[in-house]
N, C-alpha and C. Protein backbone atom coordinates (compact mmCIF):
# COMPACT_ATOMS: atom_id res chain seq x y z
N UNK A 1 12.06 -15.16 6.46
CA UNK A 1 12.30 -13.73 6.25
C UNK A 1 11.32 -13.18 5.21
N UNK A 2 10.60 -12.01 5.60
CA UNK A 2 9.74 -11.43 5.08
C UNK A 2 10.61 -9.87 3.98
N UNK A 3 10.55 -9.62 2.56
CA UNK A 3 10.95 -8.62 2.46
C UNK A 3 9.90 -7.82 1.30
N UNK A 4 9.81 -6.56 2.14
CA UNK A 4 8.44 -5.59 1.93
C UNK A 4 8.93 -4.61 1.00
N UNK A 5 8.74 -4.33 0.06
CA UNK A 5 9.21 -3.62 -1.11
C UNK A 5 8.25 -2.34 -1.43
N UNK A 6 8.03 -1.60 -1.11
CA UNK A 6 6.93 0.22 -1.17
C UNK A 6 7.77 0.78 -2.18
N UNK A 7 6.73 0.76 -3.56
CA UNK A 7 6.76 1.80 -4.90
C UNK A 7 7.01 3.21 -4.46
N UNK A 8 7.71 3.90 -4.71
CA UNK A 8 7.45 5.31 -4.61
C UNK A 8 7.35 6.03 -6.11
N UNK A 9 6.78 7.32 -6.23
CA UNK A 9 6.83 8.19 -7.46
C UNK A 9 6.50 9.43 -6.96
N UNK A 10 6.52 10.20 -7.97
CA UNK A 10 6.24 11.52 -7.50
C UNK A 10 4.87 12.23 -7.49
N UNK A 11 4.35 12.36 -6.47
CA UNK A 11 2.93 12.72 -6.12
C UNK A 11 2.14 11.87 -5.74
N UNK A 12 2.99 10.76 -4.84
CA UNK A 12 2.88 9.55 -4.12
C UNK A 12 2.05 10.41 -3.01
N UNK A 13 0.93 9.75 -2.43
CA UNK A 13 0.33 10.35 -1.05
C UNK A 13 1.32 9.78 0.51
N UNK A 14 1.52 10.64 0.50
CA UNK A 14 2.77 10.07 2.00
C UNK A 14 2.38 9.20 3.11
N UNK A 15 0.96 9.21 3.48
CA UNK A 15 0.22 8.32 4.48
C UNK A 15 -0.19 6.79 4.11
N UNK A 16 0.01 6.50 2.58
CA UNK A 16 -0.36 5.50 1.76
C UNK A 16 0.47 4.60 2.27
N UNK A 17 1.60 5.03 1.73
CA UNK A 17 2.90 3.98 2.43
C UNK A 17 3.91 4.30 3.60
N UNK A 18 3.79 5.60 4.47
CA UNK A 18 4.21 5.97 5.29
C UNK A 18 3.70 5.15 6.56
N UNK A 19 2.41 4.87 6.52
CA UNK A 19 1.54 3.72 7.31
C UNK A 19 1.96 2.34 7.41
N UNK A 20 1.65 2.04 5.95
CA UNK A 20 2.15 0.20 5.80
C UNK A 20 3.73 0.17 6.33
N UNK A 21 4.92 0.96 5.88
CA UNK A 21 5.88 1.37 6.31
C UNK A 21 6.17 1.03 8.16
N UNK A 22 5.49 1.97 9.13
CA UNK A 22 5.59 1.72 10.11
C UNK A 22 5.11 0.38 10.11
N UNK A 23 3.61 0.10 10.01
CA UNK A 23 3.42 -1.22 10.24
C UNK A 23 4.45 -2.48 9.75
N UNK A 24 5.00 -2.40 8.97
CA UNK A 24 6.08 -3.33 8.08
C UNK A 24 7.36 -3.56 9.09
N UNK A 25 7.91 -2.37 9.34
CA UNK A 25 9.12 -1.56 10.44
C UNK A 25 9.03 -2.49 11.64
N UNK A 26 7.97 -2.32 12.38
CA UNK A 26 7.28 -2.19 13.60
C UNK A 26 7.44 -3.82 13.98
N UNK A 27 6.76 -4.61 12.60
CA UNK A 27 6.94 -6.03 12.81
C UNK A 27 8.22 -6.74 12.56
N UNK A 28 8.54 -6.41 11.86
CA UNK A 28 10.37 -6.39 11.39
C UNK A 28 11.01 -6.65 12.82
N UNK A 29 10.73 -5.24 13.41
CA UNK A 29 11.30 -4.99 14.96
C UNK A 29 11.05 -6.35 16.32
N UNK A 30 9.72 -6.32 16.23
CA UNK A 30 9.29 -7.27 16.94
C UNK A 30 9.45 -8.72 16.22
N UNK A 31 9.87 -9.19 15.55
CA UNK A 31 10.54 -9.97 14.86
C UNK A 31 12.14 -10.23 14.94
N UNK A 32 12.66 -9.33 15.90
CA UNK A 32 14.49 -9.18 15.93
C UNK A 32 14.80 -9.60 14.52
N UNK A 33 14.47 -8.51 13.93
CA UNK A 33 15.27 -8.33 12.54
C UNK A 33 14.90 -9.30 11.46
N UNK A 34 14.20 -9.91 11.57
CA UNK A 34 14.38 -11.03 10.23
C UNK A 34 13.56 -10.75 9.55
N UNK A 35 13.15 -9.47 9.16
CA UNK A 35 12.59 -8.97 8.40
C UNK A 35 12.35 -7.61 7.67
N UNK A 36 13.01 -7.26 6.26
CA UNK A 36 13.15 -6.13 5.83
C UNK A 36 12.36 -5.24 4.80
N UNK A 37 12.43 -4.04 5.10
CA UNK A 37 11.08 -3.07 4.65
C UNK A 37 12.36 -2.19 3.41
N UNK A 38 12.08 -2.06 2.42
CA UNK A 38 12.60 -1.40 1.43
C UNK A 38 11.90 0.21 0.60
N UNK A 39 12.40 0.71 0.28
CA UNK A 39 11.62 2.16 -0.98
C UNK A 39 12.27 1.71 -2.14
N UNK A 40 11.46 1.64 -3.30
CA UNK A 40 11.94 1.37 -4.27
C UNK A 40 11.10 2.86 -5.23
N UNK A 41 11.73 3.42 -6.16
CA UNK A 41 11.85 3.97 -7.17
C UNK A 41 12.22 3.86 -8.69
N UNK A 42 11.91 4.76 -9.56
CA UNK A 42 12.20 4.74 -10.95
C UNK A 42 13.87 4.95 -11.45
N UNK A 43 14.02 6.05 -10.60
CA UNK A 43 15.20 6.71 -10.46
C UNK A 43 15.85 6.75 -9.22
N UNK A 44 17.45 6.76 -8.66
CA UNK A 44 17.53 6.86 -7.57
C UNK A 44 17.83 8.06 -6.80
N UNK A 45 16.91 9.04 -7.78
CA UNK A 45 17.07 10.60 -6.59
C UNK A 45 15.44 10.77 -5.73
N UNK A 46 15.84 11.70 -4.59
CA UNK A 46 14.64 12.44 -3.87
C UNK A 46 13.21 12.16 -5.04
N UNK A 47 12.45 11.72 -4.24
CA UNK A 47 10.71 11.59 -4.75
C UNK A 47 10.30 13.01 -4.24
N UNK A 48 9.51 13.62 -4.59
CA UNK A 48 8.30 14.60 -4.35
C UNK A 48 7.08 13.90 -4.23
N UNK A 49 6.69 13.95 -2.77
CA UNK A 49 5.23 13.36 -2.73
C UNK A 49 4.22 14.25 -3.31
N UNK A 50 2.93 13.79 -2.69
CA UNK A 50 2.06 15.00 -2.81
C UNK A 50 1.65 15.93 -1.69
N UNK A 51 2.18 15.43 -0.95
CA UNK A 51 2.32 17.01 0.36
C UNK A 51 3.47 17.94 0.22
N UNK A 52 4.74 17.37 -0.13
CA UNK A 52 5.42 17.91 -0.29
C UNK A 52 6.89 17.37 -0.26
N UNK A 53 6.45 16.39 1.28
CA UNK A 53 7.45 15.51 1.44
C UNK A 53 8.28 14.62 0.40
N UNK A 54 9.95 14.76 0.80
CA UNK A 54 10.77 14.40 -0.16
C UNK A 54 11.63 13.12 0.39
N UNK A 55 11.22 12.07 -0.56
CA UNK A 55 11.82 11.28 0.46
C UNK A 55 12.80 10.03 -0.40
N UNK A 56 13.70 9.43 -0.10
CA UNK A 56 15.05 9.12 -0.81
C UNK A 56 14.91 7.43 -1.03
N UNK A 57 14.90 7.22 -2.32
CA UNK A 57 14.54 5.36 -2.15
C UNK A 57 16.04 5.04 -1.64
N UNK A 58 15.47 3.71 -1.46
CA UNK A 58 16.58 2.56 -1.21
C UNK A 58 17.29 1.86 -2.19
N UNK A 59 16.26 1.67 -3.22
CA UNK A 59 17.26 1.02 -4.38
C UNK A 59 15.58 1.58 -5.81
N UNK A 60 16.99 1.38 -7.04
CA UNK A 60 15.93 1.54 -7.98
C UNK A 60 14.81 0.30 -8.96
N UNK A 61 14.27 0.45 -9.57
CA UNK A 61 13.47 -0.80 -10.33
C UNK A 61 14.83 -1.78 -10.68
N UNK A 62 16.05 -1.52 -11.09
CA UNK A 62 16.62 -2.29 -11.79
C UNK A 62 17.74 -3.08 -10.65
N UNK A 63 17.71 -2.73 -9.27
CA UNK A 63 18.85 -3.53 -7.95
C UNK A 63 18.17 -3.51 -7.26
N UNK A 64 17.05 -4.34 -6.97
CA UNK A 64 16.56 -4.50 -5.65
C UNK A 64 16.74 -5.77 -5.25
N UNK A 65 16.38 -6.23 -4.06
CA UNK A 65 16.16 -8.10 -3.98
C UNK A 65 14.70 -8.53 -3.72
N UNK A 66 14.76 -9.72 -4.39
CA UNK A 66 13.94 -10.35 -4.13
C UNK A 66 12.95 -9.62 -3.57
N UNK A 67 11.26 -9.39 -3.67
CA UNK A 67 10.21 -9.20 -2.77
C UNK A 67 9.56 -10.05 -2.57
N UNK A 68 8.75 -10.20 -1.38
CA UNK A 68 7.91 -11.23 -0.89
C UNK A 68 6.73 -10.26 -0.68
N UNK A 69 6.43 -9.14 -0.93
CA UNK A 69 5.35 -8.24 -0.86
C UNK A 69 5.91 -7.03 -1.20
N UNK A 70 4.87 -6.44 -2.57
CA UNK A 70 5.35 -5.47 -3.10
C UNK A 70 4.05 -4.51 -2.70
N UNK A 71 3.68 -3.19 -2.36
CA UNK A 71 2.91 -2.35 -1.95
C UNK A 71 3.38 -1.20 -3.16
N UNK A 72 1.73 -0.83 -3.33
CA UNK A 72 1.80 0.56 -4.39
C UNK A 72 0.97 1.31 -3.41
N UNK A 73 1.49 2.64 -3.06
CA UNK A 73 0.44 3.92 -2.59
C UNK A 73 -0.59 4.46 -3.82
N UNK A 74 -0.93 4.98 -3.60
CA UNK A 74 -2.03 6.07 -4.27
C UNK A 74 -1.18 7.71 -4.60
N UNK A 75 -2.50 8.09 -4.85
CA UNK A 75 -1.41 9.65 -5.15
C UNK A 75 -2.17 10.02 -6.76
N UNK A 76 -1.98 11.13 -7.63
CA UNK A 76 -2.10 11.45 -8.53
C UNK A 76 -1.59 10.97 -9.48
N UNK A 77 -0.38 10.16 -9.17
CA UNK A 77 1.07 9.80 -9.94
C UNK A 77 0.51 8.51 -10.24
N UNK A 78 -0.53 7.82 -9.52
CA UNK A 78 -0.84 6.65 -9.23
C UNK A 78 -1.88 6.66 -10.63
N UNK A 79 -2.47 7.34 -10.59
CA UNK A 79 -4.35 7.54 -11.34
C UNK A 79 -3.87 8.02 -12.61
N UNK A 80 -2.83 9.26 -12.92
CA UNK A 80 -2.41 10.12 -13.90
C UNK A 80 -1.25 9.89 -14.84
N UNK A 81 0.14 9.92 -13.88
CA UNK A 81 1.38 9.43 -14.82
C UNK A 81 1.58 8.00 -14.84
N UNK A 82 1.47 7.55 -14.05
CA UNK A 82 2.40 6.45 -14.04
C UNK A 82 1.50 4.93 -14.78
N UNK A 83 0.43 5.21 -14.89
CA UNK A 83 -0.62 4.23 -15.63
C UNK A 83 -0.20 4.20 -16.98
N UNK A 84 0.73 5.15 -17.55
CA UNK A 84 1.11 5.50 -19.01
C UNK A 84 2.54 5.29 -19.45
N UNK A 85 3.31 5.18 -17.96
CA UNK A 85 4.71 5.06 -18.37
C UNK A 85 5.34 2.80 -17.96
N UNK A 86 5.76 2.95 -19.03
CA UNK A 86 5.41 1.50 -19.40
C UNK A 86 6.55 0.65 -18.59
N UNK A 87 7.81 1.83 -18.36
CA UNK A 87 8.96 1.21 -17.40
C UNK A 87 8.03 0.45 -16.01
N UNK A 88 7.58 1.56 -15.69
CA UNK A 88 6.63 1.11 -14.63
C UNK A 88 5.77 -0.18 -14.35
N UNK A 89 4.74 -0.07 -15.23
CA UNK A 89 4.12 -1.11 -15.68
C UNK A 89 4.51 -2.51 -15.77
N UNK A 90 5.38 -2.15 -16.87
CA UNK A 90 6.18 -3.71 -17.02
C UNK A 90 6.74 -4.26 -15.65
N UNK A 91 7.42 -3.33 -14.89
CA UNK A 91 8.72 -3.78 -14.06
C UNK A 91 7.29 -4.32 -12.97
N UNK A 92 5.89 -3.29 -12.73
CA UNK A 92 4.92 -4.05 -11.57
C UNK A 92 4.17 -5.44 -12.39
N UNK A 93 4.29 -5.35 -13.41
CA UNK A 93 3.71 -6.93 -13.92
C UNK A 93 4.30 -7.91 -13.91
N UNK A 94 5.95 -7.42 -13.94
CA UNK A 94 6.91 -8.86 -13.74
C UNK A 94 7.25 -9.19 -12.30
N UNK A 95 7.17 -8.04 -11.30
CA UNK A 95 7.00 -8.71 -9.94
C UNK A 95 5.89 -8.79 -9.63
N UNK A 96 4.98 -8.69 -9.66
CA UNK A 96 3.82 -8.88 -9.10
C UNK A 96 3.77 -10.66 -9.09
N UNK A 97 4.28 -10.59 -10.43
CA UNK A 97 4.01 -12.50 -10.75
C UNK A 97 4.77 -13.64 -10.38
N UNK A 98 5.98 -12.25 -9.75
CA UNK A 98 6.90 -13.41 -8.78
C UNK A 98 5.99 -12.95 -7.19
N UNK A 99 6.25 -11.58 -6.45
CA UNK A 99 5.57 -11.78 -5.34
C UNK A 99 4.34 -12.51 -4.63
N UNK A 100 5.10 -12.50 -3.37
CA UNK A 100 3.95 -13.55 -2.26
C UNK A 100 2.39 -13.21 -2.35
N UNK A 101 2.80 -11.36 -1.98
CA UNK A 101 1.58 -10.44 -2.35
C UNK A 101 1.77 -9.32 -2.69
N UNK A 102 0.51 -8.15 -3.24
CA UNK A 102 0.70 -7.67 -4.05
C UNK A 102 -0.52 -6.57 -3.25
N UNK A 103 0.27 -5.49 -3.18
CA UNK A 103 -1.05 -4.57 -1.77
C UNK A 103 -0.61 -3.08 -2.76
N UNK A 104 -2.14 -2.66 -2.89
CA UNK A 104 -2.52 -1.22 -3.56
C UNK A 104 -3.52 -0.79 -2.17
N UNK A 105 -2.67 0.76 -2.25
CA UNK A 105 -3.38 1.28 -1.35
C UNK A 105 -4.16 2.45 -1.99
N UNK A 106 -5.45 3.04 -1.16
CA UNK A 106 -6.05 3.97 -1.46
C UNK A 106 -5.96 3.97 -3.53
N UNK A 107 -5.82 5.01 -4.11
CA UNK A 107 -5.80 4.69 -6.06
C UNK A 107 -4.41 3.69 -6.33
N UNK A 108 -3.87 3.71 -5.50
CA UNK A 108 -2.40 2.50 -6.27
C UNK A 108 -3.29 1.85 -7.11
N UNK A 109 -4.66 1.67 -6.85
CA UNK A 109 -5.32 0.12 -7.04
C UNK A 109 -5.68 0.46 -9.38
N UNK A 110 -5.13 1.96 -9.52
CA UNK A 110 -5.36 2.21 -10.08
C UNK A 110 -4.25 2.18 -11.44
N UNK A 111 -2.98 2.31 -10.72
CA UNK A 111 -1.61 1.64 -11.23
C UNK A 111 -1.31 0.32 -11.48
N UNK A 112 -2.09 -0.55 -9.86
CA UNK A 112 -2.23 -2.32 -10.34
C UNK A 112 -3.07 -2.51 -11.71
N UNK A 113 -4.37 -2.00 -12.01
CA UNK A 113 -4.97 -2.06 -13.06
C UNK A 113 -4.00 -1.99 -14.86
N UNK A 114 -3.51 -0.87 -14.54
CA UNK A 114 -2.95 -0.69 -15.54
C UNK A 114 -1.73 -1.34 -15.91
N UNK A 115 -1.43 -1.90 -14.71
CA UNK A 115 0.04 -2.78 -15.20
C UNK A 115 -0.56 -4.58 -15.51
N UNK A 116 -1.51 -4.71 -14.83
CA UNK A 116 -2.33 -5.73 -14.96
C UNK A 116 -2.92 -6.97 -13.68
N UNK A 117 -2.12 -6.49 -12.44
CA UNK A 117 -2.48 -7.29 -11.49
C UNK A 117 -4.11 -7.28 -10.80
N UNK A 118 -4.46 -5.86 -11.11
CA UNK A 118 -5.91 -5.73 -10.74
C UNK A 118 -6.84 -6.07 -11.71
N UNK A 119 -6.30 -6.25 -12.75
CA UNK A 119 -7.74 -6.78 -13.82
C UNK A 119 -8.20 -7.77 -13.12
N UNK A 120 -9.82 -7.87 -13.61
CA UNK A 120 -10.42 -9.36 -13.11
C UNK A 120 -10.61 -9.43 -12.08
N UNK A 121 -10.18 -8.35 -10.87
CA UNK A 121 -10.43 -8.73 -9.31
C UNK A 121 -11.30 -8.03 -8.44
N UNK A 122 -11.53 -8.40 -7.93
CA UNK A 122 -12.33 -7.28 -6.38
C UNK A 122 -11.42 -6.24 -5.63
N UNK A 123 -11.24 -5.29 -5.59
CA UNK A 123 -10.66 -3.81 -5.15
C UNK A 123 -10.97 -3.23 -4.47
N UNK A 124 -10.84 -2.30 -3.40
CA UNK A 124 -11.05 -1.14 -2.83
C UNK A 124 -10.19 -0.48 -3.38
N UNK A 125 -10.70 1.03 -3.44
CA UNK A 125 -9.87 2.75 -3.68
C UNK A 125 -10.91 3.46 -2.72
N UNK A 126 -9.88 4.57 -3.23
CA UNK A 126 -10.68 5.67 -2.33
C UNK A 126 -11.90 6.15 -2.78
N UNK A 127 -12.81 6.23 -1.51
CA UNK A 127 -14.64 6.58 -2.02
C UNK A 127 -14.20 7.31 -3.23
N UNK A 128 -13.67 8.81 -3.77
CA UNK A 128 -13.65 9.69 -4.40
C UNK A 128 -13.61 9.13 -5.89
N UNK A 129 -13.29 7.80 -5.73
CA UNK A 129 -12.31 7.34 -7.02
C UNK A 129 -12.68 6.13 -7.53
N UNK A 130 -13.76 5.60 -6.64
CA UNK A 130 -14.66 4.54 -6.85
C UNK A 130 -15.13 4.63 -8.53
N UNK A 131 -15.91 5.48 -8.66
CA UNK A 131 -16.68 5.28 -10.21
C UNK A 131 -15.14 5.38 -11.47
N UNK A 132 -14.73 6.22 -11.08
CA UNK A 132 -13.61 6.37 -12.49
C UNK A 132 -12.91 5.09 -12.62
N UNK A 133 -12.48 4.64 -11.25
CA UNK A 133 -11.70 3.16 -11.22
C UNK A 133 -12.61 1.92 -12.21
N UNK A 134 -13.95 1.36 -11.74
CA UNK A 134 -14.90 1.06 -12.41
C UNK A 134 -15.10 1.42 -13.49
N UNK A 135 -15.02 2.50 -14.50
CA UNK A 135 -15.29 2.73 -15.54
C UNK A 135 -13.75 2.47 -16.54
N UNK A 136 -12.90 1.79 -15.89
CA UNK A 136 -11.54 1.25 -16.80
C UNK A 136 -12.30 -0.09 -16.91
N UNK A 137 -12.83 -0.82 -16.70
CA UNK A 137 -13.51 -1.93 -16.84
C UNK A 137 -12.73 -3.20 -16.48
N UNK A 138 -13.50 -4.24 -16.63
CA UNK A 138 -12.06 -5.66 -16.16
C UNK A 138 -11.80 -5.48 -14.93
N UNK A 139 -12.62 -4.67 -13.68
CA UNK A 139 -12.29 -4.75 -12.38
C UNK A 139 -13.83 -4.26 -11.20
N UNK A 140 -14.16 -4.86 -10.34
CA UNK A 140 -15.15 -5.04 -9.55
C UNK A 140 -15.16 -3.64 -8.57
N UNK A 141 -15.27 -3.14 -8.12
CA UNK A 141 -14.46 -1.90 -7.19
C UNK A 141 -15.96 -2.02 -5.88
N UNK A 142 -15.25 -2.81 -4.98
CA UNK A 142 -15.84 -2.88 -3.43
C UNK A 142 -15.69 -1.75 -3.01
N UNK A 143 -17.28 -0.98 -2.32
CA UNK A 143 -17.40 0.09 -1.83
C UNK A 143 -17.83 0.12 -0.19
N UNK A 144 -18.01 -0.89 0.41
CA UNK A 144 -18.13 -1.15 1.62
C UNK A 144 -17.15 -1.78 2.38
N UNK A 145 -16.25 -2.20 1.99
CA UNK A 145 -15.41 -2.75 2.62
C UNK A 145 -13.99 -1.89 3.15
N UNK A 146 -13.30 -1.83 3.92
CA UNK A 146 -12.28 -1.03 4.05
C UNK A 146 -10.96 -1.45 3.47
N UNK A 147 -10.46 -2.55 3.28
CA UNK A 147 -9.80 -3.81 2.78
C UNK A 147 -10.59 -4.55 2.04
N UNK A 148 -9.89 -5.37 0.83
CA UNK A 148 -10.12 -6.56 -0.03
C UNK A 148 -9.17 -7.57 -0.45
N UNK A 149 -9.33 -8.85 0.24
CA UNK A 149 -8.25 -9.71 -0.47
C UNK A 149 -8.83 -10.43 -1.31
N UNK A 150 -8.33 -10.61 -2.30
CA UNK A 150 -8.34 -11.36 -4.02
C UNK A 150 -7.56 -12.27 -4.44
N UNK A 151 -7.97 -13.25 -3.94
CA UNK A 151 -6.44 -14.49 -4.13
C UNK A 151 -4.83 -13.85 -3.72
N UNK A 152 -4.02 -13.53 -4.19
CA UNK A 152 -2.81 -12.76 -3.78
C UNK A 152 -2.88 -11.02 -3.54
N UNK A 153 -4.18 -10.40 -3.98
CA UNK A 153 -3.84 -9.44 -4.28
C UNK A 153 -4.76 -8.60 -2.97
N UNK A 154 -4.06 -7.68 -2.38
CA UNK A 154 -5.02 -6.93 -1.07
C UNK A 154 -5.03 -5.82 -1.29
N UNK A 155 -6.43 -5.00 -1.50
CA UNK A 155 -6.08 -3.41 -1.61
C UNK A 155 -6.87 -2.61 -0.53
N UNK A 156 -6.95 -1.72 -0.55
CA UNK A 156 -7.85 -1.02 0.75
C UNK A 156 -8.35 0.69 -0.11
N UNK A 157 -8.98 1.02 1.02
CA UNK A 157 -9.64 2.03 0.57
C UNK A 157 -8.28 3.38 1.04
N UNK A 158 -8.83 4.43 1.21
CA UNK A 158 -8.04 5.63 0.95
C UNK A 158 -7.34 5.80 2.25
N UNK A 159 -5.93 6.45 1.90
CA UNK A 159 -5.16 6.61 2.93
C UNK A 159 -4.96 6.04 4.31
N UNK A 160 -5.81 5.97 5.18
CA UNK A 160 -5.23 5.57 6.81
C UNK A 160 -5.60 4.26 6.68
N UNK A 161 -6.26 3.99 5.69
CA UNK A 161 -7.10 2.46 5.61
C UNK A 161 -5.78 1.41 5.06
N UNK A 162 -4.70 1.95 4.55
CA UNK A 162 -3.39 1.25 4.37
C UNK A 162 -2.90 0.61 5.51
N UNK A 163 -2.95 1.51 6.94
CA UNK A 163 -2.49 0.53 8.10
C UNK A 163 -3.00 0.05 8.67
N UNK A 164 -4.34 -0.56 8.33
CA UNK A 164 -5.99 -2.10 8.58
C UNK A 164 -4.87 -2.96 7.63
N UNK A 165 -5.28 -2.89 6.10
CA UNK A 165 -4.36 -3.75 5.25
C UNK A 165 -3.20 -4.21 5.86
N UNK A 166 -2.08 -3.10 6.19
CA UNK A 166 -1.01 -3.58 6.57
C UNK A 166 -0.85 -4.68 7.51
N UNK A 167 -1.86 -4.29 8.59
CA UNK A 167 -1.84 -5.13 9.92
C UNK A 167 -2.29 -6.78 9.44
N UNK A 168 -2.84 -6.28 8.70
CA UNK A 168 -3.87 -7.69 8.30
C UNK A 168 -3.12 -8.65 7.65
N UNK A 169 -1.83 -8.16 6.94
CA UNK A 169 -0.83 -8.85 5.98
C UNK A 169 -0.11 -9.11 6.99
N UNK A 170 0.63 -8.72 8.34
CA UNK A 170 1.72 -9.16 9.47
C UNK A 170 1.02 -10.29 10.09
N UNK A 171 -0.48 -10.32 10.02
CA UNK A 171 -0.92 -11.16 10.51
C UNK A 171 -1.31 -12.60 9.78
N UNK A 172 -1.53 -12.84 8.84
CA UNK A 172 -1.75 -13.07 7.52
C UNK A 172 -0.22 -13.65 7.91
N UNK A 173 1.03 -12.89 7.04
CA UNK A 173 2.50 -13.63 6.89
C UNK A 173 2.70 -14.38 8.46
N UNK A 174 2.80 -14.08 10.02
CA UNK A 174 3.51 -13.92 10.77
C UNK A 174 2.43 -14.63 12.42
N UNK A 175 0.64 -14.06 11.78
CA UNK A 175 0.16 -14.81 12.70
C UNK A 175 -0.53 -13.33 13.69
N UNK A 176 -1.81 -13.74 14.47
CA UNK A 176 -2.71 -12.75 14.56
C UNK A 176 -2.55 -12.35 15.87
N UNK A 177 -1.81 -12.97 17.31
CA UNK A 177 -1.06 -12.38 18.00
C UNK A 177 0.27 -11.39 17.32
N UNK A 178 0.77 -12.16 16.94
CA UNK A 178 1.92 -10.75 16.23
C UNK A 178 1.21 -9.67 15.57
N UNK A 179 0.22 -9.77 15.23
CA UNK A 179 -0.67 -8.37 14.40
C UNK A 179 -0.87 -7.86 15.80
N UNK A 180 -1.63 -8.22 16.44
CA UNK A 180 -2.12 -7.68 17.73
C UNK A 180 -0.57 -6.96 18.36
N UNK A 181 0.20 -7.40 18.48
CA UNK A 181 1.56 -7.04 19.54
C UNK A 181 2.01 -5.68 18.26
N UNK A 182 1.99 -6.09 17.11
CA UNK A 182 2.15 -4.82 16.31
C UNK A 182 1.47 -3.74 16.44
N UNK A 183 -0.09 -4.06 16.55
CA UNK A 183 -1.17 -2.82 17.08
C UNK A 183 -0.88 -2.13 17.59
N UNK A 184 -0.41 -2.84 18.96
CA UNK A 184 -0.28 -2.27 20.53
C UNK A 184 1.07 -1.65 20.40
N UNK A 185 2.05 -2.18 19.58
CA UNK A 185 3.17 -1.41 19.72
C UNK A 185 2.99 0.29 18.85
N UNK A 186 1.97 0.40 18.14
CA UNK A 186 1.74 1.58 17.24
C UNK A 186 0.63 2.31 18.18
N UNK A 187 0.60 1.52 19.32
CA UNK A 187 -0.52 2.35 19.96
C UNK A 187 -1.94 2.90 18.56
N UNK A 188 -2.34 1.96 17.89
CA UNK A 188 -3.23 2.02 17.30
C UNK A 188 -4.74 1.48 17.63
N UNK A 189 -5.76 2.07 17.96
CA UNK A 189 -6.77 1.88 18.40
C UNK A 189 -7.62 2.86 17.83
N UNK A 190 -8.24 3.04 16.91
CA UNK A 190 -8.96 4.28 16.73
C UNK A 190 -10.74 4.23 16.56
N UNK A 191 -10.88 4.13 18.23
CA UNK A 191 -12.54 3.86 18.64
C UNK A 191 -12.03 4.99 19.44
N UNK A 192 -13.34 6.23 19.96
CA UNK A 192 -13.98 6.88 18.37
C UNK A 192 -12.12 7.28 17.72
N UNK A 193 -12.52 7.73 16.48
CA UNK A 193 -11.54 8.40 15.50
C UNK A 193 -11.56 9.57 15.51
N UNK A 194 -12.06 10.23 16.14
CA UNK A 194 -12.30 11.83 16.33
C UNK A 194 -12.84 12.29 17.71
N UNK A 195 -12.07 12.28 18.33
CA UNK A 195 -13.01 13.09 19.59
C UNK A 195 -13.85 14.04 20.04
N UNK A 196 -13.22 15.24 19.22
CA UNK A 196 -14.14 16.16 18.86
C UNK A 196 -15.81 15.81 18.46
N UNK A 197 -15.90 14.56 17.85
CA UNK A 197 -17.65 14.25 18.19
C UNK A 197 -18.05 13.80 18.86
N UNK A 198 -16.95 13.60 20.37
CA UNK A 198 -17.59 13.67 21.41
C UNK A 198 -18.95 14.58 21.87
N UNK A 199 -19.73 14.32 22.64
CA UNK A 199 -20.33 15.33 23.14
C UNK A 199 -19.50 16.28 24.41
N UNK A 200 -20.10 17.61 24.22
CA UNK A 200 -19.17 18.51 25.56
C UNK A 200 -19.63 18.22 26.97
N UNK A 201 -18.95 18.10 27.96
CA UNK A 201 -19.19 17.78 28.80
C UNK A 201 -19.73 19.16 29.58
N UNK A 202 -21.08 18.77 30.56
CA UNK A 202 -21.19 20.01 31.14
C UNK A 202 -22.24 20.29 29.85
């Protein structure tokens, strides 16, 4: 049994972990259940993302169970507050060092830093956020890669690039047909990613 634990805060980017989420869900599913996806929070009321979306944890820092993979999104909350508030911090430095793995998406990678799991490692963030991340020092920040794994620790670049990571961890825990059967069940394929640069026909 796999159990997937997603940080939330407020001004969390909703696609960060709304992604890994399905992907997490999805394999869970195709798994008949033996495997559970959690929201964890500071507090246990409504989050305010940064779109707008409001969305309700499952349990707070202090009753959760056990994780076997803890995931941080990105967001402002990620880069701005939450690098400073030490509840935080502490509570991601003491699981981090029990979890299997330890996945920052898009700036999360910027919250792992500050609590301490990203010091010392190879990273992706989002292009935008590349140099500032780098200039906290004690961390490598991969700019070509879309994903990075670092001994336990996997982060990816900005937003949609959370459900590459994700897939890569079902496959990774569970095995690379089950990533594949997860794909296909998300109907995820995104060759081209935009159609519109198609050329017009005619």
């Amino acid at each position: 049994m796999t159990t997937y634990g997603i940080l939330l805060f407020d001004t969390a980017e909703e696609l960060d972990f709304a992604g890994p989420w399905e992907v997490f869900t999805t394999s869970a599913a195709l798994r008949d259940g033996a495997d559970t996806a959690i929201l964890l929070a500071e507090r246990p009321g409504p989050v305010r993302c940064a779109n707008g979306m409001r969305v309700l944890p499952d349990h707070t820092l202090d009753d959760h169970p056990p994780l076997d993979v803890l995931l941080v999104p990105g967001g402002s909350g990620a880069r701005e507050a939450e690098p400073h508030n030490p509840r935080v911090t502490g509570w991601l430095a003491d699981r981090a060092a029990r979890a299997q793995w330890v996945v920052g998406v898009c700036t999360g990678a910027f919250l792992l830093h500050a609590a301490g799991p990203a010091r010392g490692r190879r990273v992706a963030t989002h292009w935008q956020y590349e140099a500032a991340l780098a200039a906290r020092g004690d961390v490598t920040v991969v700019s070509d890669a879309r994903y990075v794994v670092d001994d336990r620790l996997l982060t990816s670049q900005g937003v949609s690039a959370g459900i590459d990571s994700a897939l890569w961890l079902v496959g990774r825990l569970h095995g690379r047909d089950h990533a594949r059967a997860v794909r296909r069940e998300l109907q995820y394929d995104p060759a081209p990613p935009y159609l519109a640069d198609e050329p017009l026909a005619g």
